[in-house]
Protein backbone atom coordinates (compact mmCIF):
# COMPACT_ATOMS: atom_id res chain seq x y z
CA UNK A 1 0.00 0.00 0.00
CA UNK A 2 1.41 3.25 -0.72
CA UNK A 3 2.47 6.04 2.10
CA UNK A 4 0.82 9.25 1.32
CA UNK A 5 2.11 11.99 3.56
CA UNK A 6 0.42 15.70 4.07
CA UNK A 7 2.57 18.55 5.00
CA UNK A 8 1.37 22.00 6.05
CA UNK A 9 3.77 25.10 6.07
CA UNK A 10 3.23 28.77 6.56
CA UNK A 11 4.39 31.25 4.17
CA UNK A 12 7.65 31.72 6.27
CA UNK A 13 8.48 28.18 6.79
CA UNK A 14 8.48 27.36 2.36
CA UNK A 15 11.84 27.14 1.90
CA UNK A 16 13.79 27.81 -1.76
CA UNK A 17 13.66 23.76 -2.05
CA UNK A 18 10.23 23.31 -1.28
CA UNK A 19 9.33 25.91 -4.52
CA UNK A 20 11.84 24.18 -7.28
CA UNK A 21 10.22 21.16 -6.15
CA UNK A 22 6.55 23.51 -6.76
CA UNK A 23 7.57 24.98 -10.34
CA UNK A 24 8.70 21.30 -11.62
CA UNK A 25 5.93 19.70 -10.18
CA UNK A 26 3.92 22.90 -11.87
CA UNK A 27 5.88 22.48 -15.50
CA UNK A 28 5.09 18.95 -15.72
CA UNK A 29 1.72 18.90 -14.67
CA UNK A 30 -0.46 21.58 -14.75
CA UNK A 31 -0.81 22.23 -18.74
CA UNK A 32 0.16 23.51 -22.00
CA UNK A 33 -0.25 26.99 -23.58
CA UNK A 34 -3.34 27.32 -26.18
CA UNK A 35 -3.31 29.54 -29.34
CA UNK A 36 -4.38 33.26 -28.41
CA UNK A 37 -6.61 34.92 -30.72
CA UNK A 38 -5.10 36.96 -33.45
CA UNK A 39 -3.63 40.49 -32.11
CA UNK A 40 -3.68 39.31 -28.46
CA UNK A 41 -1.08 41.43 -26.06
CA UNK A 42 0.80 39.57 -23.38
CA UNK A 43 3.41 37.46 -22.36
CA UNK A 44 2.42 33.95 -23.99
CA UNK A 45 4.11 31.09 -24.10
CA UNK A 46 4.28 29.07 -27.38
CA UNK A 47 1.13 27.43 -28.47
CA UNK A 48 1.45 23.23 -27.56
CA UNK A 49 4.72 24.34 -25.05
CA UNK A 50 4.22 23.24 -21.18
CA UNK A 51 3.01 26.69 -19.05
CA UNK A 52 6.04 27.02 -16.33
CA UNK A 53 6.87 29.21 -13.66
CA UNK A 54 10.12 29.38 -11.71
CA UNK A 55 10.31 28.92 -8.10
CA UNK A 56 10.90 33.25 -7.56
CA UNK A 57 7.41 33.44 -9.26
CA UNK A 58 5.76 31.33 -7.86
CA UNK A 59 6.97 32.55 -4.24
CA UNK A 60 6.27 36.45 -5.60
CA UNK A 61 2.50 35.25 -6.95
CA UNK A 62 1.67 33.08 -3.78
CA UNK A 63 3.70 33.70 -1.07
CA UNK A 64 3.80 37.12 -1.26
CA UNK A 65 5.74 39.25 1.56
CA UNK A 66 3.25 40.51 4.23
CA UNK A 67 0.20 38.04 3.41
CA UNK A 68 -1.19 35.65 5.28
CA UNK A 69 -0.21 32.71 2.70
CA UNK A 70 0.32 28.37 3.55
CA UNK A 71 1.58 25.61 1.03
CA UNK A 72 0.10 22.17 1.64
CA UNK A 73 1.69 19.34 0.23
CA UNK A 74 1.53 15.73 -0.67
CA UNK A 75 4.46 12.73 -1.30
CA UNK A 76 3.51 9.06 -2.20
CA UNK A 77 6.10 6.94 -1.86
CA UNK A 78 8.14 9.92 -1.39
CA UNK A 79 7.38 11.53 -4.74
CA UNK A 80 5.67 14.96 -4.97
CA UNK A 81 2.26 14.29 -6.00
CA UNK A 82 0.42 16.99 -5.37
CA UNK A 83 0.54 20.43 -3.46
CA UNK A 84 -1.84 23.42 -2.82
CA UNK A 85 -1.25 27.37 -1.71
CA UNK A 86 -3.73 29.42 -0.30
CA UNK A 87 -4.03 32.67 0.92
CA UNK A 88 -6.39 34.62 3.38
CA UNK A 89 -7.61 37.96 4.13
CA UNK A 90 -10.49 39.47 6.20
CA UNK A 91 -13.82 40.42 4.34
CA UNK A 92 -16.96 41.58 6.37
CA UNK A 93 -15.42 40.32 9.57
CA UNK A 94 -15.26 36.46 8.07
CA UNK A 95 -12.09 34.98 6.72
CA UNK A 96 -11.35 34.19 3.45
CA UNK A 97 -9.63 31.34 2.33
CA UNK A 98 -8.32 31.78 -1.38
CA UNK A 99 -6.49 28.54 -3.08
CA UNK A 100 -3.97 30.47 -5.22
CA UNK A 101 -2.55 27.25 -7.07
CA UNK A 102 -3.61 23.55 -6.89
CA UNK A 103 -1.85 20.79 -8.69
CA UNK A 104 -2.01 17.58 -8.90
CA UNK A 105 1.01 15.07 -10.39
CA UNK A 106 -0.93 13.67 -13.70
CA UNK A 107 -0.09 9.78 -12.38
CA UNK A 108 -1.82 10.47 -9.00
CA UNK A 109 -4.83 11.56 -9.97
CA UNK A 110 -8.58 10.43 -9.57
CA UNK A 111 -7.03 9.35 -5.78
CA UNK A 112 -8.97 12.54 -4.10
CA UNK A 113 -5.50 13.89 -3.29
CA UNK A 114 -7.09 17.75 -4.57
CA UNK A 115 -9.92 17.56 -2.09
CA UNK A 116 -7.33 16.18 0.76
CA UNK A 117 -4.79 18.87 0.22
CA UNK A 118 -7.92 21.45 0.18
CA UNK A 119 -9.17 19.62 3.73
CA UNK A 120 -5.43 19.96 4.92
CA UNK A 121 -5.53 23.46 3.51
CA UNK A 122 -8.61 24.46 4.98
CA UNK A 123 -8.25 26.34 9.00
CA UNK A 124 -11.25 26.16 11.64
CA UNK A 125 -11.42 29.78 11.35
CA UNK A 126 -12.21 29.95 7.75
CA UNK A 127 -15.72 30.99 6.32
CA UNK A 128 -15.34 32.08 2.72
CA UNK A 129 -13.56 30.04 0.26
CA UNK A 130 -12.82 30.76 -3.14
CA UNK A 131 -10.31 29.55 -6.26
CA UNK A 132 -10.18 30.32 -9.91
CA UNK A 133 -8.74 27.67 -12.09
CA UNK A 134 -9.84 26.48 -15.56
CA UNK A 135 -10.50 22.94 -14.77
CA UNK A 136 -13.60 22.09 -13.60
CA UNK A 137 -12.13 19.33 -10.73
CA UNK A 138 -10.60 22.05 -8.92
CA UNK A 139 -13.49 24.09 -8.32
CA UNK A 140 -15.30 20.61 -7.63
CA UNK A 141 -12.38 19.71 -5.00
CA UNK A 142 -12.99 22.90 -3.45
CA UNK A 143 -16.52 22.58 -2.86
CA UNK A 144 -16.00 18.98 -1.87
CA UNK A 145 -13.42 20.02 0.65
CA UNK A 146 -14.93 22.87 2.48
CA UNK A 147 -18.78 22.32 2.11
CA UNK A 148 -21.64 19.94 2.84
CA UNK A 149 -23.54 21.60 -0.21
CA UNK A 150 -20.88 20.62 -3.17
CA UNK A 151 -21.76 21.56 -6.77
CA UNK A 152 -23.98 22.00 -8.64
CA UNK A 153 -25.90 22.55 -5.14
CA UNK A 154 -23.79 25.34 -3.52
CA UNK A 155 -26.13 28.72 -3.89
CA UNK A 156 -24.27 31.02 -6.12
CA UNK A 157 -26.42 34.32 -5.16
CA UNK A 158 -23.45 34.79 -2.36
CA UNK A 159 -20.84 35.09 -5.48
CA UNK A 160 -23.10 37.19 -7.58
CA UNK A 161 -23.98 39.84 -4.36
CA UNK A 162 -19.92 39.42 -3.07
CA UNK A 163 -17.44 38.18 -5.31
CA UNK A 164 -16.16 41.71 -6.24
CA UNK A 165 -15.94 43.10 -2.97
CA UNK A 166 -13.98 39.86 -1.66
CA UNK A 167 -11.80 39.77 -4.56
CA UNK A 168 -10.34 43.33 -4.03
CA UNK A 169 -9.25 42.81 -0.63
CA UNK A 170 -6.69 40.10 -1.65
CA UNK A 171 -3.18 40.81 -1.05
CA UNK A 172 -2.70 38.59 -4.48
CA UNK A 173 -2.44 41.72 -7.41
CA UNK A 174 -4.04 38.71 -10.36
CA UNK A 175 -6.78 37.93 -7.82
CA UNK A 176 -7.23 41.57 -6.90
CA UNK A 177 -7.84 42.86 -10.25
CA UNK A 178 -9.92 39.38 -11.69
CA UNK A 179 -12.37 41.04 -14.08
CA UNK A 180 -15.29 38.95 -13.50
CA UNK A 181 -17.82 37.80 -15.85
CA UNK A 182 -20.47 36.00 -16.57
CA UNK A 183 -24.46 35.90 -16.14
CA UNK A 184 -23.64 35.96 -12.39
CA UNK A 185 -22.27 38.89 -12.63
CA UNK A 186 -23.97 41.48 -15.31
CA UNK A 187 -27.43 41.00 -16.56
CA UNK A 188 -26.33 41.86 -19.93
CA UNK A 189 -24.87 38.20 -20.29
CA UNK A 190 -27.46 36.27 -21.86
CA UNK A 191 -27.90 32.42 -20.48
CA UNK A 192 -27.55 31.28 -23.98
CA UNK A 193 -24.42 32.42 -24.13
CA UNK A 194 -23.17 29.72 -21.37
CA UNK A 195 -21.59 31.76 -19.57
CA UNK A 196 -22.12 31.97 -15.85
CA UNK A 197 -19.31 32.62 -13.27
CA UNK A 198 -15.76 33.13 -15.25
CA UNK A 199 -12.71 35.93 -15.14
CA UNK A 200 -11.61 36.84 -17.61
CA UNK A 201 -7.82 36.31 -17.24
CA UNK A 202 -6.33 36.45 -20.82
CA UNK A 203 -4.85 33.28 -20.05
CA UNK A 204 -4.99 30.96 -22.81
CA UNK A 205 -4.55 27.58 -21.65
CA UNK A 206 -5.39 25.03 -23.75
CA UNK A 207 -9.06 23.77 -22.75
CA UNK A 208 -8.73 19.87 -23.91
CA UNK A 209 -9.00 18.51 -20.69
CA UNK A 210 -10.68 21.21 -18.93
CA UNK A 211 -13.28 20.57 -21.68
CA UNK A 212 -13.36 16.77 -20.85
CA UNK A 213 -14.28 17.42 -17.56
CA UNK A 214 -16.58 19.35 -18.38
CA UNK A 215 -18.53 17.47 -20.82
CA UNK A 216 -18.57 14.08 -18.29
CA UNK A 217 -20.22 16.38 -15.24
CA UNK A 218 -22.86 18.33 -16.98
CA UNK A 219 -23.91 14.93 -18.55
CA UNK A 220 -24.23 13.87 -14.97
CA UNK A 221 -25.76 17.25 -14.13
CA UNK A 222 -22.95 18.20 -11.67
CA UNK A 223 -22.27 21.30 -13.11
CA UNK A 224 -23.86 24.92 -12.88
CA UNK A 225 -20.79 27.45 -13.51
CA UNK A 226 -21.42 27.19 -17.23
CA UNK A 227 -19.21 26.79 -20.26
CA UNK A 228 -14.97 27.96 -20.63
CA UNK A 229 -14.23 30.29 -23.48
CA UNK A 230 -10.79 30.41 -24.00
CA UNK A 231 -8.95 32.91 -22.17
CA UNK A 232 -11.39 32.61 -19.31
CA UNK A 233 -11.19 30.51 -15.45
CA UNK A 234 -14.33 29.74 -13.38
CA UNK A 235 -14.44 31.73 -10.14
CA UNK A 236 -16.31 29.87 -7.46
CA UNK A 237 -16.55 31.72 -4.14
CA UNK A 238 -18.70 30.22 -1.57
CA UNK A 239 -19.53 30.69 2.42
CA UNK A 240 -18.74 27.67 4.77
CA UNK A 241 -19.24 27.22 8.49
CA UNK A 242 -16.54 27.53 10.65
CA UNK A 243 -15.29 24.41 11.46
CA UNK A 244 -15.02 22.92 14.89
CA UNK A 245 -11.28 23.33 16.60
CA UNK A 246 -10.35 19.93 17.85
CA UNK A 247 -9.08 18.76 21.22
CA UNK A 248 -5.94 17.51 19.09
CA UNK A 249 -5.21 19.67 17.00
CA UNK A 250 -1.87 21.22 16.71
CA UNK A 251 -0.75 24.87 17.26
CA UNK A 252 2.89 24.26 16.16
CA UNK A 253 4.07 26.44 12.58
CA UNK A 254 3.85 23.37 10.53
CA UNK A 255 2.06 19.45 10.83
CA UNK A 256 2.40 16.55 8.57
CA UNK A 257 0.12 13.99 8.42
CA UNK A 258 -0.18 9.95 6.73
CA UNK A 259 -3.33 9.60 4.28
């Protein structure tokens, strides 16, 4: 039987190790660049190329200096197989819990090791959540993780009324200035168009897989954040209860758990 080990670390604690170990593990696994529509501006990477990001990125984009940031990680048989960063930030007088990056090693997948490094992720005092990714199983691994209600049930009137207001307290600058849309968002999105609760990030990722997933839970009716032009994430934000502190739970700076 394979050992699965969890390890959580606060922003401080990620050393310059842990994050080559996060942009490889990012390189390999997390996707390739799409083709950008004609006249597109922005730093691109070649269409069919692997999307990377070097370990000072990554700790500038998720770790950055003064936030309130954690890195959750997971080894199976002592290879990285998965790991998650999240950030948080006060809205209303709840806290937010943002996951700024989830990836999963493409061999370890379909294990649940995205919903356990969300669960590992995830503090008692948390009460929003939120993530914006293109793939449809991370914004179902979120919901899994941190709800009772997953999708398509979660109520998405909380996104529609807050999302804006939550998003521009973030200490992250590409989650700060998300330009949302969607249906969800402006009335002047008609539901035809399939499009329901997206930013628009300018990112073009290729969609293959994304689109895959996609396809397999709306025919099971598991879906209700609509369709993924290119360019575009899904933004799911969401209000949880706090969880329950437990007799054993640990106040040291980092913990590391066996699955």
């Amino acid at each position: 039987m394979a050992t699965e080990i969890f390890q959580e670390f606060q922003a401080e604690q990620v050393t310059d190790a842990m994050l080559v170990g996060a942009a490889q593990l990012f390189g390999e696994h997390y996707g390739i660049w799409g083709t950008p529509p004609e006249g597109h501006r922005g730093a691109l990477g070649k269409p069919g190329r692997r999307v990377r990001m070097s370990a000072s990125r990554l700790r500038e984009q998720c770790l950055p200096v003064g936030a309130q940031c954690s890195y959750v990680s997971v080894t199976v048989d002592g290879v990285l197989a998965g790991n998650a960063f999240g950030c948080r930030w006060m809205y209303n007088g709840q806290q937010v819990c943002w996951v700024t990056q989830l990836v999963v090693h493409r061999d370890y997948r379909e294990r649940r090791l995205a919903t356990r490094l969300l669960e590992k992720l995830r503090k008692n005092e948390d009460e929003i959540f939120g993530i914006m990714s293109s793939h449809p199983a991370a914004c179902m691994a979120l919901s899994n993780a941190c709800t009772n209600i997953a999708l398509p049930s979660i109520p998405l009137d909380f996104a529609g009324q807050h999302a804006a207001a939550v998003l521009a307290g973030s200490p992250i600058s590409y989650v700060r200035e998300a330009k949302l849309r969607g249906s969800l968002f402006s009335q002047d999105v008609a539901a035809e168009e399939d499009r329901v609760s997206l930013v628009d990030s300018g990112f073009f990722v290729d969609h293959e897989e994304p689109l895959s997933a996609l396809e397999w839970l709306r025919d099971k009716n598991l879906w209700s954040l609509g369709g993924l032009p290119d360019g575009h994430e899904f933004i799911l934000v969401f209000q949880g209860a706090r969880r329950h502190r437990s007799r054993s739970s640990s106040s040291g700076r980092s913990r590391q758990s066996r699955g």
